[in-house]
PDB file of N, CA and C in Angstrom:
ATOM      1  N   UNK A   1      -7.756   1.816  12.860  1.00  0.00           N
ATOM      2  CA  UNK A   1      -6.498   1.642  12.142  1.00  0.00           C
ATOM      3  C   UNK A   1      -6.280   0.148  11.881  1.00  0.00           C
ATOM      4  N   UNK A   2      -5.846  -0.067  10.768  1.00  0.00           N
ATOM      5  CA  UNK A   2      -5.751  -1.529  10.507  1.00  0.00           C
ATOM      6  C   UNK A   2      -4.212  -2.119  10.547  1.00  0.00           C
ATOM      7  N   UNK A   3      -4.460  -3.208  11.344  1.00  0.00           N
ATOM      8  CA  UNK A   3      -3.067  -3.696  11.942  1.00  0.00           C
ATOM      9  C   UNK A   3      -2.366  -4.536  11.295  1.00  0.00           C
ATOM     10  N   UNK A   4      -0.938  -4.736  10.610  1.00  0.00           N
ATOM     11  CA  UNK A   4      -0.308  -5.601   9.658  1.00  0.00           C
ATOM     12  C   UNK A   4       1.101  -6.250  10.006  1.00  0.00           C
ATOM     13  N   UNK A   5       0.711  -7.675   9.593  1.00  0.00           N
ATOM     14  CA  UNK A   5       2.226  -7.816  10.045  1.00  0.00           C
ATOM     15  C   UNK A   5       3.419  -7.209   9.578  1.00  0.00           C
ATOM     16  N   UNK A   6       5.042  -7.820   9.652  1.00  0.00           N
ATOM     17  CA  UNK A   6       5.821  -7.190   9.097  1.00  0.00           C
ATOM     18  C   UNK A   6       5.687  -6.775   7.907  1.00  0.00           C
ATOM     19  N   UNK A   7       5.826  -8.290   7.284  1.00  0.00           N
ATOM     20  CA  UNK A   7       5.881  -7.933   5.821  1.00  0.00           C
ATOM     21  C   UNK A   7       4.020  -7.601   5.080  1.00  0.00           C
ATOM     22  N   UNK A   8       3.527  -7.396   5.763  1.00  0.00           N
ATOM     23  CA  UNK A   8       2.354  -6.576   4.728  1.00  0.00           C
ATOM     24  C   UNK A   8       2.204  -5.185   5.043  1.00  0.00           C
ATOM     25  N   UNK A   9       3.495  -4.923   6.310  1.00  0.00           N
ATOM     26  CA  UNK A   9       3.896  -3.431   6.289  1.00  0.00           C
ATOM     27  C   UNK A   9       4.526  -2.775   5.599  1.00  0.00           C
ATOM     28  N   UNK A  10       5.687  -3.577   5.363  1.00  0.00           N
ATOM     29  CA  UNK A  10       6.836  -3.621   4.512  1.00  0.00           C
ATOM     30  C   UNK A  10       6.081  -2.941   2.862  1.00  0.00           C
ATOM     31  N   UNK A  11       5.671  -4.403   2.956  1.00  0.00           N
ATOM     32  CA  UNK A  11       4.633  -3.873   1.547  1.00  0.00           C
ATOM     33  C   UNK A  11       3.668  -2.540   1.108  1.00  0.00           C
ATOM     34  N   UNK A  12       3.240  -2.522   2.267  1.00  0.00           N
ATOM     35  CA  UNK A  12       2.111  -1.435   1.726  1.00  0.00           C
ATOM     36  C   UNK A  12       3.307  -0.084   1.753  1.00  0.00           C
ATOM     37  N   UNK A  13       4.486   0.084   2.451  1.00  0.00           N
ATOM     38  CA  UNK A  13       5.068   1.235   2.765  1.00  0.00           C
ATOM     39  C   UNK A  13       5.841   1.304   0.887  1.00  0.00           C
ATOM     40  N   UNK A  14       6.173   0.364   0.310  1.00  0.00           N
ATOM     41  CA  UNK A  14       6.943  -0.141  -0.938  1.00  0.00           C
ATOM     42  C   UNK A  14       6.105   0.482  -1.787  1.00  0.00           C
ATOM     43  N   UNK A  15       5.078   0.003  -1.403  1.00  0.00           N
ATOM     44  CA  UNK A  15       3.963   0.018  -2.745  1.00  0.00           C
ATOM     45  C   UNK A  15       2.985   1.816  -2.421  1.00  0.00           C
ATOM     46  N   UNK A  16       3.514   2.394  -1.211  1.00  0.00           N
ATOM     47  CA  UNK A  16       3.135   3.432  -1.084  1.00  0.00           C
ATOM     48  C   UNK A  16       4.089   4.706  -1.809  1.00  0.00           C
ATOM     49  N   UNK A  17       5.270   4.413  -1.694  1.00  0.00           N
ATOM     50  CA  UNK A  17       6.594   4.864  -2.614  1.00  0.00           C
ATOM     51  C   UNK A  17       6.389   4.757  -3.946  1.00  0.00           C
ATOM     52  N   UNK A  18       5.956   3.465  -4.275  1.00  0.00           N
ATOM     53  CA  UNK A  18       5.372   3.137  -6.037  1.00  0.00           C
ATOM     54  C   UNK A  18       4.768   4.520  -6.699  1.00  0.00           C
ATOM     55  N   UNK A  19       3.771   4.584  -5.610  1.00  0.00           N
ATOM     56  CA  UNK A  19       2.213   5.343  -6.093  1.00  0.00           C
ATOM     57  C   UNK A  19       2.986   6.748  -5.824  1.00  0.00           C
ATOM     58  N   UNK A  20       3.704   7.195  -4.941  1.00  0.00           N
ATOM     59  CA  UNK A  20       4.208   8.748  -4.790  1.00  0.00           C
ATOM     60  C   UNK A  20       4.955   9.001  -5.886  1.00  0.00           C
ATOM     61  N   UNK A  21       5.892   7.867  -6.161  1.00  0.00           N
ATOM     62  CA  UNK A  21       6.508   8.074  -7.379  1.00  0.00           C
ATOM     63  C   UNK A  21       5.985   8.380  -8.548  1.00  0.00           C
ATOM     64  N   UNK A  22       4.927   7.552  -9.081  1.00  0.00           N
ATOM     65  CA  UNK A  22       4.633   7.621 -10.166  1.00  0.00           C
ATOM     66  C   UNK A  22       3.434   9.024 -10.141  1.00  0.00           C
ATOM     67  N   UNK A  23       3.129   9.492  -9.163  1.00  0.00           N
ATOM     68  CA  UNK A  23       2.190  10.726  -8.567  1.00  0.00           C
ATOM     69  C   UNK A  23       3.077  12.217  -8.750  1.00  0.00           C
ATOM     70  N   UNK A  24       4.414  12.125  -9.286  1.00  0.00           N
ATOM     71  CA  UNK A  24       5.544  13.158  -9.078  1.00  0.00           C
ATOM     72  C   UNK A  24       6.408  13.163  -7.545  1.00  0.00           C
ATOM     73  N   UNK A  25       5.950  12.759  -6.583  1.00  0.00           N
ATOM     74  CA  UNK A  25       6.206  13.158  -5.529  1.00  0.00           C
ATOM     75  C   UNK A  25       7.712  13.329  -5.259  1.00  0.00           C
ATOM     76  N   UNK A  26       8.463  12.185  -6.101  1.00  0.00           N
ATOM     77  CA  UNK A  26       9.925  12.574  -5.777  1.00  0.00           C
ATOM     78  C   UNK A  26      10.726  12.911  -7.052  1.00  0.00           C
ATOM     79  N   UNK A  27      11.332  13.605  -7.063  1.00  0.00           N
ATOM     80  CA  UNK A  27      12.372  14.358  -7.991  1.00  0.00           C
ATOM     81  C   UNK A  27      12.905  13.204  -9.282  1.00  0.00           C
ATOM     82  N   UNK A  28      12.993  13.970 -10.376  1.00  0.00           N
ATOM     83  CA  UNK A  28      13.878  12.709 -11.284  1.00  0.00           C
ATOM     84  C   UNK A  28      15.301  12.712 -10.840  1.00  0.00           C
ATOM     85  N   UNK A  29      15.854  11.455 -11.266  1.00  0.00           N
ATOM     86  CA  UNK A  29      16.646  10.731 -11.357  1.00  0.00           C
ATOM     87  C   UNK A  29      18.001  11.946 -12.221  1.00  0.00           C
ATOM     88  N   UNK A  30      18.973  11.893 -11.309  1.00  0.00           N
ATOM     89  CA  UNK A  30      19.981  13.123 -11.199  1.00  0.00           C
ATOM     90  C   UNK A  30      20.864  12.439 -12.752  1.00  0.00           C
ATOM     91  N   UNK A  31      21.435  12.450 -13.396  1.00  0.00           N
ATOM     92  CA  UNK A  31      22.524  12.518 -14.308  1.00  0.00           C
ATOM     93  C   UNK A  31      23.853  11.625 -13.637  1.00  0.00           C
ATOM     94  N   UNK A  32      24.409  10.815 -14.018  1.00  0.00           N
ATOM     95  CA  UNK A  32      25.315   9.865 -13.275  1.00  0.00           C
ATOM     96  C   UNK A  32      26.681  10.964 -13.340  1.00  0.00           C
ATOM     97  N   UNK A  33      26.818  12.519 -13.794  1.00  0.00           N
ATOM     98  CA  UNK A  33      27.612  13.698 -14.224  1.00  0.00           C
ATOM     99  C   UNK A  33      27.471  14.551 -13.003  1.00  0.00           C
ATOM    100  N   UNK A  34      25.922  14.391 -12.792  1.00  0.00           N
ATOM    101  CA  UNK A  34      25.404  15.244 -11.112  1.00  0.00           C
ATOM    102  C   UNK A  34      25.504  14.439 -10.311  1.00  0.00           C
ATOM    103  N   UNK A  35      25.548  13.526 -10.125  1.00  0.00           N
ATOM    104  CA  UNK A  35      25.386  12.534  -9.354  1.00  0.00           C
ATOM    105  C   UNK A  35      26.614  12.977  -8.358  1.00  0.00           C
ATOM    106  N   UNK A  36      27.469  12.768  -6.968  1.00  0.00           N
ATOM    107  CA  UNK A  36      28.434  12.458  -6.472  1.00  0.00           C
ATOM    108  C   UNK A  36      28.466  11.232  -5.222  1.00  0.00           C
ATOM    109  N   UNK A  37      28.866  10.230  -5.960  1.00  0.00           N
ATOM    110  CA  UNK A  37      28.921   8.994  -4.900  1.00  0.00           C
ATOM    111  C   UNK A  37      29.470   9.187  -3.808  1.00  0.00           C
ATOM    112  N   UNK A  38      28.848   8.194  -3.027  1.00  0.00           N
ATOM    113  CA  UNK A  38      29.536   8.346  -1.653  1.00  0.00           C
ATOM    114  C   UNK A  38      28.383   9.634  -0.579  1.00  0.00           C
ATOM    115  N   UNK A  39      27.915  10.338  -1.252  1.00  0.00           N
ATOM    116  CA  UNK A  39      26.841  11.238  -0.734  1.00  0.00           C
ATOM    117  C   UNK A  39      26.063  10.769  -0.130  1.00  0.00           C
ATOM    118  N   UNK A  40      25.269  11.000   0.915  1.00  0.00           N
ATOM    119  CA  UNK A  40      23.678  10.948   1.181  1.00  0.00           C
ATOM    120  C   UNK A  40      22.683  11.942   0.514  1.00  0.00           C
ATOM    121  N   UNK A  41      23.510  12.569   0.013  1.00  0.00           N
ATOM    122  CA  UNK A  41      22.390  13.695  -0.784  1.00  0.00           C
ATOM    123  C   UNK A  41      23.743  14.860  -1.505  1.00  0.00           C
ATOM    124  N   UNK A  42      23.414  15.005  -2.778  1.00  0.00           N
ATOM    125  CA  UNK A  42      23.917  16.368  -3.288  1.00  0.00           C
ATOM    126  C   UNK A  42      23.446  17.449  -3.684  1.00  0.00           C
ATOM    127  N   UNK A  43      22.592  18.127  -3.010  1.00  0.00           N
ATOM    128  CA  UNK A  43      21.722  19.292  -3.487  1.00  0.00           C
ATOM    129  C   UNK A  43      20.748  19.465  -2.461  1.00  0.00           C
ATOM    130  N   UNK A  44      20.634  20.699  -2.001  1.00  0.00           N
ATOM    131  CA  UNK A  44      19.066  20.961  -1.257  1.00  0.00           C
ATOM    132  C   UNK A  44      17.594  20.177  -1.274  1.00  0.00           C
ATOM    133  N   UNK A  45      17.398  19.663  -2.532  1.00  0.00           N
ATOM    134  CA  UNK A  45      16.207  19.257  -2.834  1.00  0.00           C
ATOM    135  C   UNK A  45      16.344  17.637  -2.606  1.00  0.00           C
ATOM    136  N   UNK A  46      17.832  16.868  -2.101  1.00  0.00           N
ATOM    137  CA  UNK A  46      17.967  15.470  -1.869  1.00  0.00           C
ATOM    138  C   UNK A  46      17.846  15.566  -0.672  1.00  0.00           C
ATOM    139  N   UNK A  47      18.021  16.603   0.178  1.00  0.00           N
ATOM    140  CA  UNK A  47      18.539  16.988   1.363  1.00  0.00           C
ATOM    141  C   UNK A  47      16.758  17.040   1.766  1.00  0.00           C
ATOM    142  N   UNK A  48      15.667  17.678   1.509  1.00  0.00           N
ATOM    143  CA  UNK A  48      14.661  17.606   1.835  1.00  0.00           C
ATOM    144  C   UNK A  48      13.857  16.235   1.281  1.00  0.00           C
ATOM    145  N   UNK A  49      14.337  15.673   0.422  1.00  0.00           N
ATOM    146  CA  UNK A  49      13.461  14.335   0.415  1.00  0.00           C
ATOM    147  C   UNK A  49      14.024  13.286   1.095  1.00  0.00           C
ATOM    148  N   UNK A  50      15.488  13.074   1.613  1.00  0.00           N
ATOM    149  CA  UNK A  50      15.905  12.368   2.776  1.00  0.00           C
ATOM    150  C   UNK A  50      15.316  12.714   3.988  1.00  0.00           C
ATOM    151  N   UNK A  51      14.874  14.008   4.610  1.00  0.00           N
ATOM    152  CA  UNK A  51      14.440  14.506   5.697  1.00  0.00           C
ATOM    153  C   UNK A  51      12.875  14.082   5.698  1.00  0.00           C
ATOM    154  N   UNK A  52      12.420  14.041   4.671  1.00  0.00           N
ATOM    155  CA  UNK A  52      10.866  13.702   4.329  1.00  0.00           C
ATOM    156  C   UNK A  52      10.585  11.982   4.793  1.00  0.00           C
ATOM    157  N   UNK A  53      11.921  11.517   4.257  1.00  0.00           N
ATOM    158  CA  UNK A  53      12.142   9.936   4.425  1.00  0.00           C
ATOM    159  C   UNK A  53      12.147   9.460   5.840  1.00  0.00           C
ATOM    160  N   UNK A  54      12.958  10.280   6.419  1.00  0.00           N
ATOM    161  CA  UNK A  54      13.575   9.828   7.744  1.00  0.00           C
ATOM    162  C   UNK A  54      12.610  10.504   8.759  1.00  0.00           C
ATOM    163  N   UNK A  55      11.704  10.814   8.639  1.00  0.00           N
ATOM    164  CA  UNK A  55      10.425  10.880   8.793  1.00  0.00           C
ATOM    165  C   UNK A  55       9.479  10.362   9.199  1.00  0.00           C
ATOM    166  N   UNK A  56       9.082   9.602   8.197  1.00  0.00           N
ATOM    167  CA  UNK A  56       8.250   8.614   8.244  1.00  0.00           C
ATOM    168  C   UNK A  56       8.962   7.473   8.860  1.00  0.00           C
ATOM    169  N   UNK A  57      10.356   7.531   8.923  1.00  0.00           N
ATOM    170  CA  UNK A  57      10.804   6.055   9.692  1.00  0.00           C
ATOM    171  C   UNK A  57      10.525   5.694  11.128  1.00  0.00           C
ATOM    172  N   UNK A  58      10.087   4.496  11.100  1.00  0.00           N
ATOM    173  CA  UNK A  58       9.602   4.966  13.110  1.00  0.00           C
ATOM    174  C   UNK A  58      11.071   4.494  13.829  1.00  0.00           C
ATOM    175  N   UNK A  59      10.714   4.847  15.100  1.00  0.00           N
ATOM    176  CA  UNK A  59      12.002   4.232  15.730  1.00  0.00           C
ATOM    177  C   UNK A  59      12.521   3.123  16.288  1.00  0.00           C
ATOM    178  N   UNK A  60      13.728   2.771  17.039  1.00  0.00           N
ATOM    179  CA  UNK A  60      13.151   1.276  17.496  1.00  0.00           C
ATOM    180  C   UNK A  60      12.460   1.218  18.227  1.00  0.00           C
ATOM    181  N   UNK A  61      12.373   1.587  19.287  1.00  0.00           N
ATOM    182  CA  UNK A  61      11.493   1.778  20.408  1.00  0.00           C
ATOM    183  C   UNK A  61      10.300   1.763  20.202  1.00  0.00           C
ATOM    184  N   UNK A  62       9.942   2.385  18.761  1.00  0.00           N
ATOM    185  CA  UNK A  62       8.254   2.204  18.083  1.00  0.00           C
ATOM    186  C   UNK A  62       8.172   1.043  17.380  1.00  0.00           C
ATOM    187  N   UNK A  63       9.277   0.511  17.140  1.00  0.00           N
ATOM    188  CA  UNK A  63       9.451  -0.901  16.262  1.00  0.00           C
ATOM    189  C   UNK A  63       9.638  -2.174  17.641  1.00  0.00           C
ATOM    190  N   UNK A  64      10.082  -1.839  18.639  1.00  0.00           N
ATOM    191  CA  UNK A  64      10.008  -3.000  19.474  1.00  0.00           C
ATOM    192  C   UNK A  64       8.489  -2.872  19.984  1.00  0.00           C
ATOM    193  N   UNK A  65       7.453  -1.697  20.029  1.00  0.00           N
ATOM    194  CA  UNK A  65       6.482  -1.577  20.746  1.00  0.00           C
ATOM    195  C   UNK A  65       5.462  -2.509  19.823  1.00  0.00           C
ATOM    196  N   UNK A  66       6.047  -2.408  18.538  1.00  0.00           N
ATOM    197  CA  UNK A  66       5.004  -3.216  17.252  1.00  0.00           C
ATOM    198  C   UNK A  66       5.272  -4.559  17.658  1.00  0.00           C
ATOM    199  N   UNK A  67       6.584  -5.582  18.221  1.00  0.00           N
ATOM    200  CA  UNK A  67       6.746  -6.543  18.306  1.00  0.00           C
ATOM    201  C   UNK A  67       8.091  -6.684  16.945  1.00  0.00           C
ATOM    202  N   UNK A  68       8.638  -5.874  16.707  1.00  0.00           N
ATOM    203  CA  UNK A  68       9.608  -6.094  15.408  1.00  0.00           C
ATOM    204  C   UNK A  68      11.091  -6.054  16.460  1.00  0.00           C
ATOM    205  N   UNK A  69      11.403  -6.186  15.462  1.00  0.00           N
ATOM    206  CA  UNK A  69      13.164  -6.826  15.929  1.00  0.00           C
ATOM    207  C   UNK A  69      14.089  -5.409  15.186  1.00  0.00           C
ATOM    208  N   UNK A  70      14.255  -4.476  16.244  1.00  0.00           N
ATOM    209  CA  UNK A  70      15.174  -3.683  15.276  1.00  0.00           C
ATOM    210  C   UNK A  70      16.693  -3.816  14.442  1.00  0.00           C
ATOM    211  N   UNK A  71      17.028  -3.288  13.518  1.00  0.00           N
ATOM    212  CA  UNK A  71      18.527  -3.460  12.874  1.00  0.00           C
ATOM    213  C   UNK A  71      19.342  -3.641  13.739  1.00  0.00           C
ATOM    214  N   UNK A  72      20.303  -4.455  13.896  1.00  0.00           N
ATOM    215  CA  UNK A  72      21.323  -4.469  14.790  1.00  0.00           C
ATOM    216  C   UNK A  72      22.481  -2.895  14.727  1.00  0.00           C
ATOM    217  N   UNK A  73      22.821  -2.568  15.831  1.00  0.00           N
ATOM    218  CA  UNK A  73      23.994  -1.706  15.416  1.00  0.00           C
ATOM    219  C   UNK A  73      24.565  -1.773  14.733  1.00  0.00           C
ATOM    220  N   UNK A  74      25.041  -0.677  14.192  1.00  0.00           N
ATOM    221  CA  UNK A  74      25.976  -0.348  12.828  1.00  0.00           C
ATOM    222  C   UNK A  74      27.419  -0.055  13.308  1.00  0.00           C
TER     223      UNK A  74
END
């Protein structure tokens, strides 16, 4: 496995989103009519590509084990 710092993690994860995107992988872009702000998701199918997202996110505990500095509390 090849080991990267932050930001050429950062990157490859950005530029891995690029390539899914432009591959179909995530849904078009809702109608600013469908849309409802303030949401984390409006529809089943936002609801499974947030879950898909949050996913792949590691945790802190996997982010302090890398040597990263997690988000401060919210």
């Amino acid at each position: 496995m090849v080991q990267f710092n932050a930001e050429e993690e950062q990157e490859e994860y950005v530029n891995k989103q690029i390539r899914e995107a432009r591959e179909g992988e995530y849904p078009e872009h809702k109608s600013i009519q469908d849309a409802e702000n303030g949401s984390m998701v409006n529809d089943m199918e936002d609801l499974k590509q947030l879950s898909e997202d949050m996913d792949e996110m590691s945790t802190n505990s996997e982010d302090e084990a890398r040597g990263l500095k997690p988000d401060p509390e919210q």
